[in-house]
C-alpha atoms as a PDB file:
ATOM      1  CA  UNK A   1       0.000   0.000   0.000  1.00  0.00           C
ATOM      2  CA  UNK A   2       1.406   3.320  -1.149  1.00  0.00           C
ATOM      3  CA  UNK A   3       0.494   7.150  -0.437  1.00  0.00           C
ATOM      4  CA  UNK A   4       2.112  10.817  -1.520  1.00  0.00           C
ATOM      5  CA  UNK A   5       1.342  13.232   0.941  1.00  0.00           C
ATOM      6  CA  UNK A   6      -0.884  16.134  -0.724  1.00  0.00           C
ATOM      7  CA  UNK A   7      -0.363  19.642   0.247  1.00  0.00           C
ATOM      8  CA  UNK A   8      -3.507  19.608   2.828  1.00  0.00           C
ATOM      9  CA  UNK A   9      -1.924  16.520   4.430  1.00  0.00           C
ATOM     10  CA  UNK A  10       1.978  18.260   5.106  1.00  0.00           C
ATOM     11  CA  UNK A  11       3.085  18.848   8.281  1.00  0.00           C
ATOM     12  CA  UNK A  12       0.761  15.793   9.739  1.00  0.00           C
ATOM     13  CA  UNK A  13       2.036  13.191  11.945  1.00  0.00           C
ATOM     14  CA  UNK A  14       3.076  10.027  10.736  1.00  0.00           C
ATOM     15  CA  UNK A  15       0.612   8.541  12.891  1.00  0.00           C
ATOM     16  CA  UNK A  16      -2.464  11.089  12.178  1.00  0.00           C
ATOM     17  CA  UNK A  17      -1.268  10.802   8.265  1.00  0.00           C
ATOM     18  CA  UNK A  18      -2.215   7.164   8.928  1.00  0.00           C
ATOM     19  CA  UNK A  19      -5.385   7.427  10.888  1.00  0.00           C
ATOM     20  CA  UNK A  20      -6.718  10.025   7.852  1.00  0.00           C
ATOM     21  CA  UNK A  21      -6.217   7.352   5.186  1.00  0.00           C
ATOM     22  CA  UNK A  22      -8.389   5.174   7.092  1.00  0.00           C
ATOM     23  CA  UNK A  23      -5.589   2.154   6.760  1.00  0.00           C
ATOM     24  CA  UNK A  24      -5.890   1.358  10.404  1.00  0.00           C
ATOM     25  CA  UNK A  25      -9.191   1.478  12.316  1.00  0.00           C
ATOM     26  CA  UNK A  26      -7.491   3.936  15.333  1.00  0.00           C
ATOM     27  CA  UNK A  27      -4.866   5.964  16.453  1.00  0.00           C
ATOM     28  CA  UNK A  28      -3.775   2.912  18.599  1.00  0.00           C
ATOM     29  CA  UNK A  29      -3.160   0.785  15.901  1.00  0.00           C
ATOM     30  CA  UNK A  30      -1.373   3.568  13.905  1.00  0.00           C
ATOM     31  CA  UNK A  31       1.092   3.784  16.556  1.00  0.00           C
ATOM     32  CA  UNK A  32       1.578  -0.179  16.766  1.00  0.00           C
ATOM     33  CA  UNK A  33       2.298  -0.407  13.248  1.00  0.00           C
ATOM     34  CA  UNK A  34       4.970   2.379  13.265  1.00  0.00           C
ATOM     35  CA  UNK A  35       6.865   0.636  16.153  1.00  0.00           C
ATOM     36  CA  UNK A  36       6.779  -2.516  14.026  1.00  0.00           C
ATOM     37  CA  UNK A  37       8.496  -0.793  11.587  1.00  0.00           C
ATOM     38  CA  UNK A  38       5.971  -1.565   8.997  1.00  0.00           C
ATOM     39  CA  UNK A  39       5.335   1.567   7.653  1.00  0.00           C
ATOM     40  CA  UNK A  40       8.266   3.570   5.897  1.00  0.00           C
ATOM     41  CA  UNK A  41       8.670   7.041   4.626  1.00  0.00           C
ATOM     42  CA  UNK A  42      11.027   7.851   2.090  1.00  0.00           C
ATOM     43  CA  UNK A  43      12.197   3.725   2.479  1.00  0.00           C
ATOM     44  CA  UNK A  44      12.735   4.216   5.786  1.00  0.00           C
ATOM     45  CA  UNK A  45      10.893   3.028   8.740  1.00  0.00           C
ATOM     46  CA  UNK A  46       8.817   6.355  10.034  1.00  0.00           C
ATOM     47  CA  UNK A  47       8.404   7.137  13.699  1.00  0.00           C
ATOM     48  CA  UNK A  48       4.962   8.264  15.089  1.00  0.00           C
ATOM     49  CA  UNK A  49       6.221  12.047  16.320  1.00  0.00           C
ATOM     50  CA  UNK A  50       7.667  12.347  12.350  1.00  0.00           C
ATOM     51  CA  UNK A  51       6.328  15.089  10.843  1.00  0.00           C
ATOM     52  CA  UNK A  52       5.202  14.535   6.852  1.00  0.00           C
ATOM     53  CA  UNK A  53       6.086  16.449   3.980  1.00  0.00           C
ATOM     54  CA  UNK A  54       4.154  17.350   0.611  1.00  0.00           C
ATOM     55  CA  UNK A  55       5.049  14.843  -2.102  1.00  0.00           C
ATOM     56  CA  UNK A  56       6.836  12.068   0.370  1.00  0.00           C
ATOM     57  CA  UNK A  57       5.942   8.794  -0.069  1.00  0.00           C
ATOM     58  CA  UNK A  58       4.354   6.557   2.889  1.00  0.00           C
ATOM     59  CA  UNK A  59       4.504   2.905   2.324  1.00  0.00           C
ATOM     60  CA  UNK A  60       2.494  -0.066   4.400  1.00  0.00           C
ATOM     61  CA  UNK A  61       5.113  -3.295   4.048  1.00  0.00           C
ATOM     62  CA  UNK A  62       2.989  -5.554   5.707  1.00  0.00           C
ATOM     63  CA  UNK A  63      -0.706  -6.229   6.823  1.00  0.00           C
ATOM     64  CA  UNK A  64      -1.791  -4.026   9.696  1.00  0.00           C
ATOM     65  CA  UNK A  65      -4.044  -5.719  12.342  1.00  0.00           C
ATOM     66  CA  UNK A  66      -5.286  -4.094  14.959  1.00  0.00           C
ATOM     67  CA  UNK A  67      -4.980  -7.294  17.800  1.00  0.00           C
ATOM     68  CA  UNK A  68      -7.509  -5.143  20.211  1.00  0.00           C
ATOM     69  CA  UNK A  69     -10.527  -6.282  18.632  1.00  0.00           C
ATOM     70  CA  UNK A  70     -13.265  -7.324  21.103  1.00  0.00           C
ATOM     71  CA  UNK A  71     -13.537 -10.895  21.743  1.00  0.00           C
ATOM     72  CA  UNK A  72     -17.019 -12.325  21.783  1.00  0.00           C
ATOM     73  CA  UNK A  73     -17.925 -13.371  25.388  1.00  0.00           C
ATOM     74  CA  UNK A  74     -21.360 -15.104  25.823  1.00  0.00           C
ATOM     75  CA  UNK A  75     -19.919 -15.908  29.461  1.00  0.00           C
ATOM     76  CA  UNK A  76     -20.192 -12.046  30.536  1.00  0.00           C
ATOM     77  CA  UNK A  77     -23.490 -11.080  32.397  1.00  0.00           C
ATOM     78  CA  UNK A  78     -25.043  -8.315  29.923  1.00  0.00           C
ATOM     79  CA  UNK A  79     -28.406  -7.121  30.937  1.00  0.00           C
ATOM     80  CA  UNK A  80     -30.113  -5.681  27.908  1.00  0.00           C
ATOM     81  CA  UNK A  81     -32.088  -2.692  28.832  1.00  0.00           C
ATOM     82  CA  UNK A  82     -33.419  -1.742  25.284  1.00  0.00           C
ATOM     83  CA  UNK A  83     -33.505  -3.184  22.094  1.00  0.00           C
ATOM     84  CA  UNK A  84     -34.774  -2.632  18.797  1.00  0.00           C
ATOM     85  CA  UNK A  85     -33.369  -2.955  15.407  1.00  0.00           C
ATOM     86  CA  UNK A  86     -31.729   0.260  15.265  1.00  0.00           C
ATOM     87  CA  UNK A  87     -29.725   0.269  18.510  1.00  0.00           C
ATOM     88  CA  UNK A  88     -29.321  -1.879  21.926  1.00  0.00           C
ATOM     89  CA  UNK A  89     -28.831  -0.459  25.524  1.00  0.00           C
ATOM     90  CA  UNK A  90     -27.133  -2.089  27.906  1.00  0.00           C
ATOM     91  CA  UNK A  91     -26.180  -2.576  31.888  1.00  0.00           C
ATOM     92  CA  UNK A  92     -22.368  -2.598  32.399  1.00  0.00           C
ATOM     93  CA  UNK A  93     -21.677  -4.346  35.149  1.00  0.00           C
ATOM     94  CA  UNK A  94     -18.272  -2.913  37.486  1.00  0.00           C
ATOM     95  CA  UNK A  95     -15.017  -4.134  36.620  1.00  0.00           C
ATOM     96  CA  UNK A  96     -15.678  -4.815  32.687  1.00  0.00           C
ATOM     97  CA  UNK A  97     -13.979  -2.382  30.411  1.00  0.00           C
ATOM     98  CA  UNK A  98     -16.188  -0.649  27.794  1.00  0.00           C
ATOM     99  CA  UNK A  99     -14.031  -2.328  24.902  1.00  0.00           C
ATOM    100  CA  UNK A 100     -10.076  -3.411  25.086  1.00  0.00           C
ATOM    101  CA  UNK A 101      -7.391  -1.182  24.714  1.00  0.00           C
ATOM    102  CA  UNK A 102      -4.562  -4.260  24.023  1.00  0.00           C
ATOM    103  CA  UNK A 103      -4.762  -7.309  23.228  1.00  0.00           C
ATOM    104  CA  UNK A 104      -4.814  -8.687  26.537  1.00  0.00           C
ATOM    105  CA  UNK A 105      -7.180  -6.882  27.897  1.00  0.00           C
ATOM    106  CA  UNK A 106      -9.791 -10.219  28.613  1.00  0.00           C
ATOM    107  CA  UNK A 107     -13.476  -9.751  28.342  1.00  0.00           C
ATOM    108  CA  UNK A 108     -15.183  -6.535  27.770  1.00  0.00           C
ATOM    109  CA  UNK A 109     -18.618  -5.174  27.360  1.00  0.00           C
ATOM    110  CA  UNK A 110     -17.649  -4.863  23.283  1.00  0.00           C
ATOM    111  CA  UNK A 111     -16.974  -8.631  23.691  1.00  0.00           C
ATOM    112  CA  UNK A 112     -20.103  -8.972  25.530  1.00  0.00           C
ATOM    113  CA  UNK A 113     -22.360  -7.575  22.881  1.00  0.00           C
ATOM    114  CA  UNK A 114     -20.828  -9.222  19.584  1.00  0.00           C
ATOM    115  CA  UNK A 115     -21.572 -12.296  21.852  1.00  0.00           C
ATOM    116  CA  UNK A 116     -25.145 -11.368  21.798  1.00  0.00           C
ATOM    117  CA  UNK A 117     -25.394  -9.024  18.683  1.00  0.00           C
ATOM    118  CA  UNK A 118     -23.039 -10.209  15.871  1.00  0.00           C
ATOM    119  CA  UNK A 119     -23.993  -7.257  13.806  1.00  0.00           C
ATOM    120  CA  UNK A 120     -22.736  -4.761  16.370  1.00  0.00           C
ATOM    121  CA  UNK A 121     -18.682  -6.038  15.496  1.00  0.00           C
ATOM    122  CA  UNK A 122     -19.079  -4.065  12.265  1.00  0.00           C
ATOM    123  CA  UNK A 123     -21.868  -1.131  13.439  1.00  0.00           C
ATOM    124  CA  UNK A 124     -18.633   1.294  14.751  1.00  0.00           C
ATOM    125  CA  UNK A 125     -15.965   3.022  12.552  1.00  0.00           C
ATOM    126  CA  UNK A 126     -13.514   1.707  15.138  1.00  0.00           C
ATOM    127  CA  UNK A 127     -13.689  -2.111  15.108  1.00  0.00           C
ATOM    128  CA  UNK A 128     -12.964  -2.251  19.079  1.00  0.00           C
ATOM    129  CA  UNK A 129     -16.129  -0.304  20.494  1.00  0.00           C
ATOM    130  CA  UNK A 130     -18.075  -3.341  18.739  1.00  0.00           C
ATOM    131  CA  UNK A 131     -20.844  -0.693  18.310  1.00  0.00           C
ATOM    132  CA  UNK A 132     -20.304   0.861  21.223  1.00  0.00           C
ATOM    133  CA  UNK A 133     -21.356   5.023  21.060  1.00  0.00           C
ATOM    134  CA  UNK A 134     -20.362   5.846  24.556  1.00  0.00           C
ATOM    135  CA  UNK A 135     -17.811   4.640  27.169  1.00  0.00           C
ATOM    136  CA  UNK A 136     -17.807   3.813  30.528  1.00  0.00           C
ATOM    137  CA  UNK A 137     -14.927   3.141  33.571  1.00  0.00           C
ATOM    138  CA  UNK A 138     -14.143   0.049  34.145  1.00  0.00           C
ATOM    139  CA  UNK A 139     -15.378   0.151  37.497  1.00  0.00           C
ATOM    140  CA  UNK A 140     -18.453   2.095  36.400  1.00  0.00           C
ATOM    141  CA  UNK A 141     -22.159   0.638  36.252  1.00  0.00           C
ATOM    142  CA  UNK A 142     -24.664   1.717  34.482  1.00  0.00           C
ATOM    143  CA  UNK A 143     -26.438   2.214  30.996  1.00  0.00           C
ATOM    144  CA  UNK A 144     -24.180   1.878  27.538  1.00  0.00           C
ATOM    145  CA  UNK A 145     -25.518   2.630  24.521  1.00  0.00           C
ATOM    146  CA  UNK A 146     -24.117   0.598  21.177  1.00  0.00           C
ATOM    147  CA  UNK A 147     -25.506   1.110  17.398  1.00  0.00           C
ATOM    148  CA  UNK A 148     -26.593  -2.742  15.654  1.00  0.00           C
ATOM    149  CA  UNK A 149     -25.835  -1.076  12.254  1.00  0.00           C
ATOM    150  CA  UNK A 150     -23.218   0.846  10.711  1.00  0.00           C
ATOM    151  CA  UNK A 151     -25.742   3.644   8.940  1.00  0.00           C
ATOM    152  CA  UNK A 152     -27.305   4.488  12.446  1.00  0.00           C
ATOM    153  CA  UNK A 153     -23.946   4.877  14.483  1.00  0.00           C
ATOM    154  CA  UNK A 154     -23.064   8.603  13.490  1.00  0.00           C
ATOM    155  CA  UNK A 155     -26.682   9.849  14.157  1.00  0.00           C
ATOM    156  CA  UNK A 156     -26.405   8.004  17.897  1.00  0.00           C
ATOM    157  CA  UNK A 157     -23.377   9.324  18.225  1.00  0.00           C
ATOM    158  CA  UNK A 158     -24.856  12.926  17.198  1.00  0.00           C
ATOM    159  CA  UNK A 159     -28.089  12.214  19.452  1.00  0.00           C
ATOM    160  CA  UNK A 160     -26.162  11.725  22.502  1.00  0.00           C
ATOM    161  CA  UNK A 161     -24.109  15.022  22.173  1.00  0.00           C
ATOM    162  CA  UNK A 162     -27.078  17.342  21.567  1.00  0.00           C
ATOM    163  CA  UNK A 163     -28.187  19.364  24.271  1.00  0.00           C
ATOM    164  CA  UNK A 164     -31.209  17.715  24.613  1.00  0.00           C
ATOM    165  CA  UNK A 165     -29.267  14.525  25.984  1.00  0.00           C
ATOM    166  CA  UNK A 166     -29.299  14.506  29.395  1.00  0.00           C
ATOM    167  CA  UNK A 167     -27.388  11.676  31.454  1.00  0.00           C
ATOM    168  CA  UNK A 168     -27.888  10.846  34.843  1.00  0.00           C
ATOM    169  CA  UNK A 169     -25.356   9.514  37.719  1.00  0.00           C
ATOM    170  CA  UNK A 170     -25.688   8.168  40.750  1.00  0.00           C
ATOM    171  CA  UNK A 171     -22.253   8.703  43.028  1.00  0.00           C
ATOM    172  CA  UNK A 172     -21.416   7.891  46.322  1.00  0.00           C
ATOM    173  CA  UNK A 173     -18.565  10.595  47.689  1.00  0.00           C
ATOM    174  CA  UNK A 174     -16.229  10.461  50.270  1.00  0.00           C
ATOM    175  CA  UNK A 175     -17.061  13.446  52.972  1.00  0.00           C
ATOM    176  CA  UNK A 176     -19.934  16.160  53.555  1.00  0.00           C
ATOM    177  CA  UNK A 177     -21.580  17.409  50.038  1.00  0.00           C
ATOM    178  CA  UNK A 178     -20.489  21.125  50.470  1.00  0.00           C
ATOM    179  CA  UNK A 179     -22.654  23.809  50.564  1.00  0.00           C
ATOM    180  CA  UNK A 180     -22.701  26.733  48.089  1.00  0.00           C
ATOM    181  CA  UNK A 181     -21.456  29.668  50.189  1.00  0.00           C
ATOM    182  CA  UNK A 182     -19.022  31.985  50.775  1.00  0.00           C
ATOM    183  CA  UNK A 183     -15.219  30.698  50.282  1.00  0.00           C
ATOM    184  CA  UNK A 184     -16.361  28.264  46.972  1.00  0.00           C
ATOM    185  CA  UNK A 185     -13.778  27.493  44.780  1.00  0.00           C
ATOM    186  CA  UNK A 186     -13.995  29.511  41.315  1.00  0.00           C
ATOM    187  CA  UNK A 187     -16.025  27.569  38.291  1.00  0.00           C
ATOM    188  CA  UNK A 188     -18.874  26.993  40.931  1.00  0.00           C
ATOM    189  CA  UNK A 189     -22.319  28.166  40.782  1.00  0.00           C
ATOM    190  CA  UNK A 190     -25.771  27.607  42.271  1.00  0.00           C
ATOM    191  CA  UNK A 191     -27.817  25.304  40.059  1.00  0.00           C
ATOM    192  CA  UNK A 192     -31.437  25.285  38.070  1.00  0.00           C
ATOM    193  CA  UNK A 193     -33.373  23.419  40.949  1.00  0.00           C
ATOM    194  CA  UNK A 194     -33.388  24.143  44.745  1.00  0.00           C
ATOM    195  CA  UNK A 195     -29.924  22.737  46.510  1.00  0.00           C
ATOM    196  CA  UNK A 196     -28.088  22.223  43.162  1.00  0.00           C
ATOM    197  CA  UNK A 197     -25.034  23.380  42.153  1.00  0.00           C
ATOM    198  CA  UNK A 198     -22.889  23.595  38.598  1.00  0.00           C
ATOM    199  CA  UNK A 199     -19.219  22.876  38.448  1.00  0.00           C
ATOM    200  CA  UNK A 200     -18.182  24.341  35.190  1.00  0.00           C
ATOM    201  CA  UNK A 201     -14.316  23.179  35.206  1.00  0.00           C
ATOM    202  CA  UNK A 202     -12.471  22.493  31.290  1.00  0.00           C
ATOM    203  CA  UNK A 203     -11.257  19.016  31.008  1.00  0.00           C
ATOM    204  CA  UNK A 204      -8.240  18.363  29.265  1.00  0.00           C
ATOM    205  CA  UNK A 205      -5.936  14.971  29.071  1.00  0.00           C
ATOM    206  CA  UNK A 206      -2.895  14.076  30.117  1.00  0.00           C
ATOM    207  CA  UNK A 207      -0.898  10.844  30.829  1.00  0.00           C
ATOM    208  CA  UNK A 208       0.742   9.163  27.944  1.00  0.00           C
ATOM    209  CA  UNK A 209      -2.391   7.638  26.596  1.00  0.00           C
ATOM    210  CA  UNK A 210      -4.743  10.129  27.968  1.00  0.00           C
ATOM    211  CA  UNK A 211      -5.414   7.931  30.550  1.00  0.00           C
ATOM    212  CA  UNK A 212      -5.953  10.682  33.327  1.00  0.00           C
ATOM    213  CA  UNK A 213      -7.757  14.188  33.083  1.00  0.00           C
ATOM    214  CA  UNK A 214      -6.797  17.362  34.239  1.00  0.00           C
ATOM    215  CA  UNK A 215      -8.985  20.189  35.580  1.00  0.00           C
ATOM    216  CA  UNK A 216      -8.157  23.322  33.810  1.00  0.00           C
ATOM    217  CA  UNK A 217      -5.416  22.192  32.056  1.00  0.00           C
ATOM    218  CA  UNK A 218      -3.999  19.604  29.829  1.00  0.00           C
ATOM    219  CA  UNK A 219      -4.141  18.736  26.437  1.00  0.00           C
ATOM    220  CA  UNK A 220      -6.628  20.817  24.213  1.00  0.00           C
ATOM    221  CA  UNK A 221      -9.375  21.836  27.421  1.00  0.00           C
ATOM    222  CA  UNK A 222     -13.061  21.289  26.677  1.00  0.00           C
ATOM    223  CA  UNK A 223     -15.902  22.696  28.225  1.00  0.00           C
ATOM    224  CA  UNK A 224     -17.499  20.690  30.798  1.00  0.00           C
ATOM    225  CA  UNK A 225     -20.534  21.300  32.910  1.00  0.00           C
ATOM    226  CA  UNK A 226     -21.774  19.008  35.529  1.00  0.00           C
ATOM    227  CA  UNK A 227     -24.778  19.813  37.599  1.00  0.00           C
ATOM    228  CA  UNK A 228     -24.914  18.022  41.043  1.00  0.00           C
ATOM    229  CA  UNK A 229     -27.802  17.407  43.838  1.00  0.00           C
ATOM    230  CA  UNK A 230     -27.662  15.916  47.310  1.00  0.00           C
ATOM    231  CA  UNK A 231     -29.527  13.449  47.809  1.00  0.00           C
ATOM    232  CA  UNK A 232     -28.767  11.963  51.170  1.00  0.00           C
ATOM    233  CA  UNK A 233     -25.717  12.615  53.774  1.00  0.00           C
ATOM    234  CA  UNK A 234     -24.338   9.728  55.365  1.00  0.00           C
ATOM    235  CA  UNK A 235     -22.159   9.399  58.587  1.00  0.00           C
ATOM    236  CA  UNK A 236     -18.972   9.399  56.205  1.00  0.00           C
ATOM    237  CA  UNK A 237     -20.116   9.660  52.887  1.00  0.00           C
ATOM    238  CA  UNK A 238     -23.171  10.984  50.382  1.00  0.00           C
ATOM    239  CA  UNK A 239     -25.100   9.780  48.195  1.00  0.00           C
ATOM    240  CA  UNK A 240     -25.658  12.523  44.989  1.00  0.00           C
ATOM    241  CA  UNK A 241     -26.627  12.539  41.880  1.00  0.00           C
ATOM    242  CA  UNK A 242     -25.178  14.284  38.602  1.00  0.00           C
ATOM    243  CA  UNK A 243     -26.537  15.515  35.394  1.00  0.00           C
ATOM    244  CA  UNK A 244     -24.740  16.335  31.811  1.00  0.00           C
ATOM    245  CA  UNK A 245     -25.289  16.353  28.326  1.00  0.00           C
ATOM    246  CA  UNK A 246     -22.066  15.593  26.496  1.00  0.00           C
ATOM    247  CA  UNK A 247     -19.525  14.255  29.574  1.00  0.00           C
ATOM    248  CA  UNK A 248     -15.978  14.346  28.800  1.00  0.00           C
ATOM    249  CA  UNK A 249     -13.626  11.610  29.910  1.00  0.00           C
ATOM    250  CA  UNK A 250     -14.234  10.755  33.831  1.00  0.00           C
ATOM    251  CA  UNK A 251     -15.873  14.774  33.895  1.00  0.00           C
ATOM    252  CA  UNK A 252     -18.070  13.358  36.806  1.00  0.00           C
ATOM    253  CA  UNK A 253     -14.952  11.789  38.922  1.00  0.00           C
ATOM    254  CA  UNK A 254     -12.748  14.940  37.919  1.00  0.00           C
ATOM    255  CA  UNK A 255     -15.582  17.198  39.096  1.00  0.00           C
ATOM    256  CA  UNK A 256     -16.747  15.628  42.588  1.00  0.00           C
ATOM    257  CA  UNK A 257     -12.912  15.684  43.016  1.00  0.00           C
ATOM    258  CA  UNK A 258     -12.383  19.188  42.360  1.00  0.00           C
ATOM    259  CA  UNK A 259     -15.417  19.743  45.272  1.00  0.00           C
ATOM    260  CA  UNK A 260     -13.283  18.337  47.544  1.00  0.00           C
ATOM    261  CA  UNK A 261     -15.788  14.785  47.707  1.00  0.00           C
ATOM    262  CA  UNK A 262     -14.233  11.981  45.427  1.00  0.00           C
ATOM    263  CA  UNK A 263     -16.073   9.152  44.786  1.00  0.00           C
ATOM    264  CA  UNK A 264     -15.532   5.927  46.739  1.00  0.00           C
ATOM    265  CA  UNK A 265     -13.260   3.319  45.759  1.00  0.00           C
ATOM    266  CA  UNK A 266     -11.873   6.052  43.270  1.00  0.00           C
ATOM    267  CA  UNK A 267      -7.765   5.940  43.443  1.00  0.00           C
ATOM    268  CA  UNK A 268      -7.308   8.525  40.243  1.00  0.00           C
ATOM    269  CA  UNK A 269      -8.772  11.218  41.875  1.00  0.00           C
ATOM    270  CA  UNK A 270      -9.328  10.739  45.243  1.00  0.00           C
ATOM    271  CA  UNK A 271      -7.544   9.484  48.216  1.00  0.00           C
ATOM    272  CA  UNK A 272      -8.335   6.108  48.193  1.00  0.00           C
ATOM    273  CA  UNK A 273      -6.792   4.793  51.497  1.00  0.00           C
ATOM    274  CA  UNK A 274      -6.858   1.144  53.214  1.00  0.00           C
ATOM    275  CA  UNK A 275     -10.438   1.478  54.231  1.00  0.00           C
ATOM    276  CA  UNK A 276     -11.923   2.216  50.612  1.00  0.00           C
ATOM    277  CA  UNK A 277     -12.952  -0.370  48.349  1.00  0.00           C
ATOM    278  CA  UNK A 278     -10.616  -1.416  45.155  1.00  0.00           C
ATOM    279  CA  UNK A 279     -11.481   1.177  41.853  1.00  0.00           C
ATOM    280  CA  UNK A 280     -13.660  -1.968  40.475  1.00  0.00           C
ATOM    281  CA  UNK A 281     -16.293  -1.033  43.056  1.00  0.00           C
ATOM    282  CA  UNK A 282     -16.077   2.507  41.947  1.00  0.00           C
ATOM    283  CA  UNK A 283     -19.398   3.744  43.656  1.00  0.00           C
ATOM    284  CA  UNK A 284     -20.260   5.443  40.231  1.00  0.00           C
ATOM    285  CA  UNK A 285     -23.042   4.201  38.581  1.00  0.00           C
ATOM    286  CA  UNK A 286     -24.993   5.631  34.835  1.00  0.00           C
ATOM    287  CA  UNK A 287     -28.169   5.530  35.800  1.00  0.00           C
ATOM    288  CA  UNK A 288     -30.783   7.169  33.694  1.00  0.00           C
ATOM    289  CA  UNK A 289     -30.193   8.389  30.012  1.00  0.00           C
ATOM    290  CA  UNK A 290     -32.695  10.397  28.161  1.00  0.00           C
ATOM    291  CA  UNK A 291     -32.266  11.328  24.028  1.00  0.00           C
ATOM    292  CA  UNK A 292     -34.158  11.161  20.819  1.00  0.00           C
ATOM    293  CA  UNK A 293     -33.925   8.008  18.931  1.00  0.00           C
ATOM    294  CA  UNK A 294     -31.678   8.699  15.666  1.00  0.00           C
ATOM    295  CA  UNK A 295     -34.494   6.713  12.831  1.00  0.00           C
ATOM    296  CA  UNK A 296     -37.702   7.015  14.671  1.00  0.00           C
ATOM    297  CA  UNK A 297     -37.328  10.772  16.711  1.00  0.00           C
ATOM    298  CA  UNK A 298     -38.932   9.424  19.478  1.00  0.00           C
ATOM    299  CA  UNK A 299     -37.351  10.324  22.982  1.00  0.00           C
ATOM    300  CA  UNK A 300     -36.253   7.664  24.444  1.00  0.00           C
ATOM    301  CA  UNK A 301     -35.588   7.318  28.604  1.00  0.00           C
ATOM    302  CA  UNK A 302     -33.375   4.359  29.807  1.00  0.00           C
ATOM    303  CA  UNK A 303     -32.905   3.880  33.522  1.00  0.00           C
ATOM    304  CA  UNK A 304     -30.846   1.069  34.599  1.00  0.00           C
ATOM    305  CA  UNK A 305     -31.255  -0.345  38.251  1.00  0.00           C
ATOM    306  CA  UNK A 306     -29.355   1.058  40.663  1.00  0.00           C
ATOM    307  CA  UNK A 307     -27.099  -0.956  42.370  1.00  0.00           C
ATOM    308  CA  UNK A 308     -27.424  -1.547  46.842  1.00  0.00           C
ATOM    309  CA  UNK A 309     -25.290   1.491  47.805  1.00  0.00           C
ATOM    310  CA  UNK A 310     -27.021   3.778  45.135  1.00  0.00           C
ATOM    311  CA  UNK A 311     -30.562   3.555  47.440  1.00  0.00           C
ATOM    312  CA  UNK A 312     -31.475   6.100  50.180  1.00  0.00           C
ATOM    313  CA  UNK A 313     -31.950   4.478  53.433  1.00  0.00           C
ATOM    314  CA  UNK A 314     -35.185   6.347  53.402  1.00  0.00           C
END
């Protein structure tokens, strides 16, 4: 396989260059390839940080595979919330990855639906979400929403980042919910309802695979608004619940944080000590997702169940 690099494409990555051709289904795989020396520029093995130039000439010597693919697993426990012939909706249990990263990664709730819904292997441009429109922690519960056909996946995709999306989580936080008062930190506001307030922090990434967030910071910032309500103090804890539209990597995890309350069992951005459970029983659940179907324009409303510690004693 051969490419010239056009004037629109100079000064690209080796690895984006790769990505825009569409010869490898992500920017994982790109990089994999490079560091098997597989694809050369100018006859020479390229690295992923090279930048191209018009008129040079990218060759693929070999066939690239991207190993990551999501294994069908029958054996997974998959609760299907919704189903139709457009789309299926999901209830990830904790500890299950949204889709593998490597090749090792074991089962996954990708894996779990090709099990169940062959066509879904083939309904997402990138061949390891096995449908999949959204993603979800590993130690995350809750409702995941996957396309069954390739033609419907862009307009789920678009229908869960339009403002009318709203997603709902269910969090239980280390410490007293704070009040809004004086002494609040800055990107804090009182909320729509009685009791609620808005965190309005930018999310950017950092870590060498974008693995972590930052607040404020990081690599190219988005906008991120998170609107949280108490909904019952406990001796230690509280149990509260968030709304969004479109969330940003861990935005709910990075924002309860920020407050000064991190979520339970969570050892990225809280201070998970001895007496917190491991980050599978992340006390973060997806609970409730509301959007308008892509074919039919109805508005659909998912709620998954919530799991023991997501309850009120009351």
């Amino acid at each position: 396989m051969r490419f010239v690099v056009g004037a629109a494409e100079a000064g690209l990555r080796l690895d984006a260059f790769l990505s825009r051709q569409k010869v490898v289904p992500s920017a994982t795989a790109a990089r994999r390839a490079i560091a098997r020396r597989i694809v050369l520029v100018a006859g020479r093995p390229g690295k992923k940080g090279q930048h191209l130039g018009e008129g040079q000439v990218v060759e693929i010597a070999a066939p690239i595979q991207d190993r990551a693919l999501p294994t069908p697993a029958a054996e997974v426990p998959l609760p299907v919330l919704y189903a139709d012939d457009d789309l299926v909706i999901v209830d990830k249990p904790a500890g299950l990855p949204s889709h593998p990263l490597r090749a090792d990664d074991g089962p996954s709730a990708a894996g779990a639906l090709v099990a169940r819904f062959p066509e879904c292997a083939v309904a997402s441009p990138d061949p390891r979400e096995g449908g999949l429109v959204q993603r979800l922690d590993r130690g995350t519960t809750g409702v995941l929403v996957a396309a069954r056909r390739r033609a419907v996946w862009p307009g789920l995709h678009d229908a869960l980042a339009a403002p009318e999306c709203e997603k709902t989580y269910r969090a239980e936080v280390v410490g007293r919910f704070p009040d809004l008062g004086a002494g609040q930190k800055d990107f804090i506001s009182p909320g729509p309802g009685p009791g609620t307030l808005v965190v309005a922090v930018p999310i950017g990434r950092v870590g060498r695979r974008g693995s972590r967030v930052k607040l404020g910071g990081g690599r190219r910032p988005l906008p991120a608004f998170t609107e949280f309500a108490l909904v019952e103090q406990r001796s230690t804890t509280a149990l509260v619940e968030a709304r969004l539209c479109k969330g940003r990597a861990h935005q709910v995890r990075a924002h309860l944080a920020y407050l000064g309350v991190p979520v339970v069992g969570d050892s990225t951005y809280g201070a998970a000590g001895a007496d917190q459970e491991p980050p599978a029983s992340l006390h973060l659940h997806a609970a409730a997702i509301v959007f308008r179907h892509p074919t039919t324009g109805q508005v659909l409303r998912i709620e998954a169940p919530l799991p023991d510690w997501a309850r009120p004693a009351s």
